[in-house]
Protein backbone atom coordinates (compact mmCIF):
# COMPACT_ATOMS: atom_id res chain seq x y z
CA UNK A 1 3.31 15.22 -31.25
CA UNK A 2 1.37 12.37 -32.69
CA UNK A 3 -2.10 12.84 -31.55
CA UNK A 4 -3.52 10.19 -33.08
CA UNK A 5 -0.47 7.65 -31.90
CA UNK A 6 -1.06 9.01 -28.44
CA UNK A 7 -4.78 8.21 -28.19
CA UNK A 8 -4.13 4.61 -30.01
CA UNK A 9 -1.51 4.25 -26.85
CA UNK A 10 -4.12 5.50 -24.39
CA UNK A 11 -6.15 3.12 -25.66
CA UNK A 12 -3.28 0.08 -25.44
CA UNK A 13 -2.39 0.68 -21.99
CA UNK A 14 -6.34 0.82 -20.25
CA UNK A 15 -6.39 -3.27 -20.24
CA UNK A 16 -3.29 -3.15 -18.21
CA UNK A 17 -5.51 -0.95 -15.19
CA UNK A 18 -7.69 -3.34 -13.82
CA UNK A 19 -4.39 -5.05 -12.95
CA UNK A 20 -2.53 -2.14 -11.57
CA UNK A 21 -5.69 -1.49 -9.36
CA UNK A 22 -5.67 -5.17 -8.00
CA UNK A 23 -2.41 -5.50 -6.88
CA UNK A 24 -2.48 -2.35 -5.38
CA UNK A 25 -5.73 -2.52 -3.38
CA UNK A 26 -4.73 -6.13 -2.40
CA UNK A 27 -1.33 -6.07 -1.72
CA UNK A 28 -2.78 -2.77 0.99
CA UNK A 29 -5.53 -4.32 2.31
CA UNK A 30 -2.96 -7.66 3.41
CA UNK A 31 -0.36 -5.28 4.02
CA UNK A 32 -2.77 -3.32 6.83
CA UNK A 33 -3.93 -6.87 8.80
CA UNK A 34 0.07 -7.31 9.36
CA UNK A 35 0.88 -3.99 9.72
CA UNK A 36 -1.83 -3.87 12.98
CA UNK A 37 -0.15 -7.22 14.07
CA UNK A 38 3.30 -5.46 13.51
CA UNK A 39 2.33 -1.98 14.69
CA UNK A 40 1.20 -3.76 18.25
CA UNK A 41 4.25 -6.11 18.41
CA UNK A 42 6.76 -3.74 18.44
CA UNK A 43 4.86 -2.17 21.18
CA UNK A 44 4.55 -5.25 23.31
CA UNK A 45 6.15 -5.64 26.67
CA UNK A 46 7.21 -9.46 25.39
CA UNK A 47 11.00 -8.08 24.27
CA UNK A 48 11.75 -11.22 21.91
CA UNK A 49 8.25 -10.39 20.11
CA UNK A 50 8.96 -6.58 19.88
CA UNK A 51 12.25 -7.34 18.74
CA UNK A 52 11.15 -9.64 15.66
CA UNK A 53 8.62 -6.92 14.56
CA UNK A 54 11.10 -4.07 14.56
CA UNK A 55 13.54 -6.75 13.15
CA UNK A 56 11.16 -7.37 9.74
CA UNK A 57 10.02 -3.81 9.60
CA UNK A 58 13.85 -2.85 9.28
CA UNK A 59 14.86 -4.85 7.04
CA UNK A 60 11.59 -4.63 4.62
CA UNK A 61 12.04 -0.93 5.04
CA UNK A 62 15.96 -1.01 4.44
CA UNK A 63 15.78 -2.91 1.16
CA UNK A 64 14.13 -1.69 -2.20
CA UNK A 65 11.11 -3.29 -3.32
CA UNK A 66 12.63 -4.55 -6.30
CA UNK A 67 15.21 -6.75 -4.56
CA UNK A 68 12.00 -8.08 -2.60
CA UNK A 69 10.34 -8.85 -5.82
CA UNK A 70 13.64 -10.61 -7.79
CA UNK A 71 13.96 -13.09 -4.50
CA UNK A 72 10.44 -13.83 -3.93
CA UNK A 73 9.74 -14.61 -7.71
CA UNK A 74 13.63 -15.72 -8.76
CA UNK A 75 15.31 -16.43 -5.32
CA UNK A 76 12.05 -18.81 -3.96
CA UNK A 77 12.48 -20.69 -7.40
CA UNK A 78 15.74 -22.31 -6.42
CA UNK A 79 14.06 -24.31 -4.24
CA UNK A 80 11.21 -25.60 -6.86
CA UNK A 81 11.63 -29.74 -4.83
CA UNK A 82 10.97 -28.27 -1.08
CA UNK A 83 8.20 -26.39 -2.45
CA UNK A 84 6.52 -29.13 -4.55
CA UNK A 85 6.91 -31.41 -1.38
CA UNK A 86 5.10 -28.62 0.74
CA UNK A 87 2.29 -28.60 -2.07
CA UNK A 88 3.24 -24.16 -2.58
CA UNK A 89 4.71 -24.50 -5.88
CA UNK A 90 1.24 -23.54 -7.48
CA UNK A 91 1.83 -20.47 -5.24
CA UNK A 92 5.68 -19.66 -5.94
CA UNK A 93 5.68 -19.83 -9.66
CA UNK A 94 3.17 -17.41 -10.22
CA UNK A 95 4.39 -14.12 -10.62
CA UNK A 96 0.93 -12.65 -9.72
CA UNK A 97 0.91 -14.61 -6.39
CA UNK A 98 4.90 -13.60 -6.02
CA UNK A 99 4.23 -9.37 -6.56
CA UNK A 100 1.37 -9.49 -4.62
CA UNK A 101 3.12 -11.07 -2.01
CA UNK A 102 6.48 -8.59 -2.26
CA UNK A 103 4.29 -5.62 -2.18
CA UNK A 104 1.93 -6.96 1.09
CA UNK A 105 5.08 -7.63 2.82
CA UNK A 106 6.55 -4.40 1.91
CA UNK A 107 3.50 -2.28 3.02
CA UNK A 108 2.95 -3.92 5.99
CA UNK A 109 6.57 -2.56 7.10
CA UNK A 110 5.63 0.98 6.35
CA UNK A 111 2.43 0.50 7.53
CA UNK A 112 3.36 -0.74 10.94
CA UNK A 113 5.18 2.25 11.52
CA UNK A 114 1.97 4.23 10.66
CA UNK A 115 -0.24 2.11 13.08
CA UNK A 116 2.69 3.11 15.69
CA UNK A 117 2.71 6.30 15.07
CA UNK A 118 -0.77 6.33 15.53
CA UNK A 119 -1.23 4.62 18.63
CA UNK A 120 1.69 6.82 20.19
CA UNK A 121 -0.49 9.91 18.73
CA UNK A 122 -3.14 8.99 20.99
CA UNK A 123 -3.19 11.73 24.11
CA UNK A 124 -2.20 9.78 27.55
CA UNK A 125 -4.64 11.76 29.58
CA UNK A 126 -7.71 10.81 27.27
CA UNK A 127 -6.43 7.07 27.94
CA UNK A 128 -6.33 7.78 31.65
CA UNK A 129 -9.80 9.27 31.65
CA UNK A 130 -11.65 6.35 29.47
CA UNK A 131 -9.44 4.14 32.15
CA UNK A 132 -11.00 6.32 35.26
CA UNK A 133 -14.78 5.22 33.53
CA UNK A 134 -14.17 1.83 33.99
CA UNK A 135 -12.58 1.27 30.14
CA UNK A 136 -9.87 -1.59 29.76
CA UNK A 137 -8.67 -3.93 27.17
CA UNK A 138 -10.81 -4.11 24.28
CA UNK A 139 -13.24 -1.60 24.90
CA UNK A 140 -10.39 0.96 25.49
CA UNK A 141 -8.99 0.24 21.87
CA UNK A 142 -12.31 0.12 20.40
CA UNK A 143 -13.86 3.33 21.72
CA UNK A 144 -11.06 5.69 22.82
CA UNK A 145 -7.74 4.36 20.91
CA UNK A 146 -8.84 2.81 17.68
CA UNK A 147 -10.76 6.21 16.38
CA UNK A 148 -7.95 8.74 17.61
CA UNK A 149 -5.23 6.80 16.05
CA UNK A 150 -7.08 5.90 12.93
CA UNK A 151 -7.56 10.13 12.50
CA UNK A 152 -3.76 10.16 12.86
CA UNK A 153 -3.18 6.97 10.58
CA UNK A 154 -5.23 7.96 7.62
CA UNK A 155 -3.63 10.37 5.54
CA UNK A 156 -0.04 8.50 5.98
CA UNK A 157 -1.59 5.47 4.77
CA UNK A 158 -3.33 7.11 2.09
CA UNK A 159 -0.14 8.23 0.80
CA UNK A 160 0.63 4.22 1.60
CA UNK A 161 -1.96 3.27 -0.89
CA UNK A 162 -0.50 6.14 -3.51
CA UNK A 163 2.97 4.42 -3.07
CA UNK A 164 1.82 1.05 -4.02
CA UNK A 165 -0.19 2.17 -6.83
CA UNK A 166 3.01 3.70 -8.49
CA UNK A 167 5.04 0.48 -7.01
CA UNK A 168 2.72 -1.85 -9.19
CA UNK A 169 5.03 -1.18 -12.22
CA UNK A 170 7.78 -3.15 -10.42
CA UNK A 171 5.14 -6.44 -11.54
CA UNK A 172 6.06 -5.53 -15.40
CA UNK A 173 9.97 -6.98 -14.29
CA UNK A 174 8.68 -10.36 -13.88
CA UNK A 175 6.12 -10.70 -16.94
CA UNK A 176 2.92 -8.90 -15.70
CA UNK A 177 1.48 -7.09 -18.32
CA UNK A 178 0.27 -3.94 -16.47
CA UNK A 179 0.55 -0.45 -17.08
CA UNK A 180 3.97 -0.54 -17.17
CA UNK A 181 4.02 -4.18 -18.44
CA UNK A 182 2.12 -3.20 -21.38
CA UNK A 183 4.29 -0.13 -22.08
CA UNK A 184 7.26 -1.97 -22.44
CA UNK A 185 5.87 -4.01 -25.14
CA UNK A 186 4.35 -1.32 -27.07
CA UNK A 187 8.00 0.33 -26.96
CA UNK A 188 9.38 -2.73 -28.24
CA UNK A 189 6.97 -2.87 -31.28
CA UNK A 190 7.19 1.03 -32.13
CA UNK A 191 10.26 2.47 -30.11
CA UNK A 192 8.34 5.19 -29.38
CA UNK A 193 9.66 5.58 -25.59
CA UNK A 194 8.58 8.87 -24.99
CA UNK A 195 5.09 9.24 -25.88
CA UNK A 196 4.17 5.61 -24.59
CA UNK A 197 5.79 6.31 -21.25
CA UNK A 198 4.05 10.34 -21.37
CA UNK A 199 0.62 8.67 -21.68
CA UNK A 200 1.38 6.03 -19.07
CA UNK A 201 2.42 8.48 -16.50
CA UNK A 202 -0.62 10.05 -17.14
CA UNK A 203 -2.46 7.55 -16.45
CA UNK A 204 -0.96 6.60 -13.37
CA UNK A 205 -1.11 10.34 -12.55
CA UNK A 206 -5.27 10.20 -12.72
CA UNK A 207 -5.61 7.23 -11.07
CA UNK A 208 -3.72 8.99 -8.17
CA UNK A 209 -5.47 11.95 -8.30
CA UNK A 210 -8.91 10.10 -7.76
CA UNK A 211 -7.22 8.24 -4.57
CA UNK A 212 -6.31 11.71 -3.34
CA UNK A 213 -10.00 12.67 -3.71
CA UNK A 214 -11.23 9.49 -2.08
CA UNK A 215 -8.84 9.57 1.21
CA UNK A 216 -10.01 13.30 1.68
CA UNK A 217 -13.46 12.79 1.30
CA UNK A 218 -12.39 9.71 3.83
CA UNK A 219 -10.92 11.88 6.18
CA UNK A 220 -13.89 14.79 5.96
CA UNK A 221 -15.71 11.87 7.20
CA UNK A 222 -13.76 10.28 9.86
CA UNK A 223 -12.41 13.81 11.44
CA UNK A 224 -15.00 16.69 10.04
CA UNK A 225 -13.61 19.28 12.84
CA UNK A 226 -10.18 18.54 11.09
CA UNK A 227 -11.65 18.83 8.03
CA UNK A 228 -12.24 22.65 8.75
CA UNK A 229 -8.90 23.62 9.18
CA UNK A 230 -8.52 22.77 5.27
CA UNK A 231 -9.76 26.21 3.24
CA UNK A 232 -9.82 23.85 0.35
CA UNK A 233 -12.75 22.02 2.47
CA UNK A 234 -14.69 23.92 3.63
CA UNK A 235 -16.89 24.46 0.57
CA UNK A 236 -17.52 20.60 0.44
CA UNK A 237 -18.57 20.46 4.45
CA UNK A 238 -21.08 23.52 3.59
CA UNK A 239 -22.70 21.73 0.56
């Protein structure tokens, strides 16, 4: 093992971070505003509107995330003159615009389901209580619903936010010179497959570990008595 090779690589591939990190914090942080507009459509009482959120959440769920990429970035091409006349060609043939786009709608799928999930976590007596004390519409989601489904939420969409991070490499497919962008093109100059794609791996490997770190140290804060249950915790509460 080249030890010098590998740390030139290491060095190579840290440009193509800042990248990974933006299109995965973005593409999450759209992805969650549609996911609560999803997550409460498919619980609505309106049957057409339920209908059309479990109708995109199935089929952005049933289809990999590379197919979503090719026909955003490729398939939205074909149709460069409608575009131009609706002034979103700027938007369409821009492959940074086009991934960040895939992966939004993509998460917001998945995390619809989470934000259902969550809400059906949420204990019906508690509801019928805060309900009893006068609670209703807003106040009810804000003081009572909101916080007991977030609790439930969290860790599934910090696994969400893992996903995406790891997803990012699909961006290298249509030019982005990410992580995985950047790998290819070292390969290409050295074919050195192996160690290019150990020390990119490990990168994406630390980045992950640190998002572990953060969602726990988000969920010691959001649920401490939860928190407790965790051994591996318990030292961090204390101190």
């Amino acid at each position: 093992m080249d030890v010098a090779f590998l740390r030139e690589t290491f060095l190579r591939l840290l440009p193509g971070v800042p990248l990974t990190l933006q299109l995965a914090f973005l593409s999450v942080s759209i992805g969650l505003f549609f996911a609560l507009l999803l997550g409460f459509a498919m619980r609505a009482r309106f049957a057409p509107l339920a209908w059309l959120a479990h109708g995109y959440v199935f089929v952005f769920r049933g289809t990999p995330l590379l197919v979503q990429v090719f026909l955003i970035y490729y398939g939205l091409g074909q149709f460069r003159p409608f575009l131009q006349e609706l002034d979103l060609w700027w938007f369409f043939r821009s492959p940074w615009y086009c991934v960040l786009l895939a992966l939004a709608m993509n998460t917001a799928a998945y995390g619809a389901e989470i934000v259902r999930g969550g809400l059906q976590s949420v204990p019906a007596p508690q509801v019928e209580a805060a309900r009893a004390f006068g609670m209703s519409g807003f106040t009810l989601y804000r003081r009572i619903i909101g916080p007991l489904a977030l609790r439930q939420a969290l860790p599934a969409y910090g696994n969400e936010l893992i996903l995406m991070v790891k997803a990012t490499a699909l961006a290298s497919t249509v030019t982005l010179m990410e992580i995985t962008g950047i790998a290819h093109k070292l390969i290409s100059e050295t074919f050195r497959a192996v160690e290019i794609f150990l020390v990119a791996g490990s990168i994406y490997l630390f980045l992950n570990f640190l998002l572990t770190r953060l969602i726990a140290w988000g969920e010691r804060k959001i649920a401490p008595d939860l928190a407790l249950d965790k051994p591996e915790l318990k030292t961090a509460l204390v101190h």
